[in-house]
Protein backbone atom coordinates (compact mmCIF):
# COMPACT_ATOMS: atom_id res chain seq x y z
CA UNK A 1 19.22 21.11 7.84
CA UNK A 2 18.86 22.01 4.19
CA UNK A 3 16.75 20.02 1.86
CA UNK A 4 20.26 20.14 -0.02
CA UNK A 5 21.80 18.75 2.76
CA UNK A 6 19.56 15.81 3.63
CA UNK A 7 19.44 15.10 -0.50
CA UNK A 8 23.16 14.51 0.16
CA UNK A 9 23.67 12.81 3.24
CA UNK A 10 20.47 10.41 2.22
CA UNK A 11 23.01 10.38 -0.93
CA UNK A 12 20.12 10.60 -3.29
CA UNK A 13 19.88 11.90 -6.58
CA UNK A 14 17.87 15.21 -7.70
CA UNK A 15 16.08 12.62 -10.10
CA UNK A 16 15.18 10.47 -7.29
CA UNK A 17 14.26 13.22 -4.75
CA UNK A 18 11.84 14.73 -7.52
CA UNK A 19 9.98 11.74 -7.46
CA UNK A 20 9.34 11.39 -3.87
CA UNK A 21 7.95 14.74 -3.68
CA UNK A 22 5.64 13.29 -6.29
CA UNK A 23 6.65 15.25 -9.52
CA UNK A 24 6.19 13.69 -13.04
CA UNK A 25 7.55 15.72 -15.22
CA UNK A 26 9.69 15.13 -17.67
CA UNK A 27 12.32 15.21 -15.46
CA UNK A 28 12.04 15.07 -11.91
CA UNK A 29 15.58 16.34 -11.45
CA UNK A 30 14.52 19.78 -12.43
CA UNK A 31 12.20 20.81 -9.85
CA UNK A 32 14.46 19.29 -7.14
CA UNK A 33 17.17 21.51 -7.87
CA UNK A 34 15.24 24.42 -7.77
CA UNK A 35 13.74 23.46 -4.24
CA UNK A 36 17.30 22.65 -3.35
CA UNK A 37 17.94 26.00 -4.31
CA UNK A 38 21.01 24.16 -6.59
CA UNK A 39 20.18 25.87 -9.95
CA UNK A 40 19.75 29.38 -11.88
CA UNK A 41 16.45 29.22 -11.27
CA UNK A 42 15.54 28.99 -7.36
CA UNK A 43 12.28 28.46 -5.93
CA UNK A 44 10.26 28.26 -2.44
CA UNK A 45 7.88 25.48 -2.41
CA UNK A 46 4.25 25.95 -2.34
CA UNK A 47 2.26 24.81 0.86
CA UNK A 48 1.47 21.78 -0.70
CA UNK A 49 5.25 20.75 -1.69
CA UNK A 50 6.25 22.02 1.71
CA UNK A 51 3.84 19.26 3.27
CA UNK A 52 5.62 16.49 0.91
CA UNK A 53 9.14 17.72 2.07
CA UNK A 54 7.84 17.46 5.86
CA UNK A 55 7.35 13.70 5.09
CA UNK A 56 9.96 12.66 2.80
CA UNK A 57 12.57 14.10 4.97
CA UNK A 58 10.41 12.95 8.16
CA UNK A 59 10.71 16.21 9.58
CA UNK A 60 14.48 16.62 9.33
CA UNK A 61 14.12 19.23 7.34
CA UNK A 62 11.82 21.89 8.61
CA UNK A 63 9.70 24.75 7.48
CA UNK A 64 12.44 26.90 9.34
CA UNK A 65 14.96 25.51 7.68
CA UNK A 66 13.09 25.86 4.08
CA UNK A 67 12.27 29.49 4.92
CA UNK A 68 16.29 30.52 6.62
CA UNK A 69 18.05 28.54 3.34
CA UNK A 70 15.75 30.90 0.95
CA UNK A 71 16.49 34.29 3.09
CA UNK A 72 19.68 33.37 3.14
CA UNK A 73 20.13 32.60 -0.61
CA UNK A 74 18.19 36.39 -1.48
CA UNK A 75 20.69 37.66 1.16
CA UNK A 76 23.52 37.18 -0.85
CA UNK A 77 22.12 38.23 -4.23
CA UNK A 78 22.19 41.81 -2.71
């Protein structure tokens, strides 16, 4: 499962999602989307963040899943 996909089937918000994986930015929301891989700007999650995703999502969604939604996003840039 995607971290997209659990966001939406927990039917929580980017906002709220940012703040579980402990981001205080500004806004939350921004970060989320990127790790969602939902915005212009996509990125992978560094170890640390990929240990906070483990235990928000209690393991639903795994680091298989994080790495196969990235490839699969660069796949079809090409």
């Amino acid at each position: 499962m995607t971290l997209s996909e659990w966001r939406k089937k927990e039917k929580i918000s980017h906002y709220t999602l940012g703040q579980m994986l402990g981001f205080k930015s500004l806004n939350p929301a921004t970060n989320s989307q990127r790790y969602c891989l939902e915005s212009k700007e996509k990125r992978f999650p560094r170890p640390d963040v990929v240990k906070k995703i483990l235990k928000v999502t209690n393991k639903e969604v795994t680091i298989d899943d994080l790495y196969k939604a990235w490839w699969d996003d660069e796949d079809t840039k090409k």
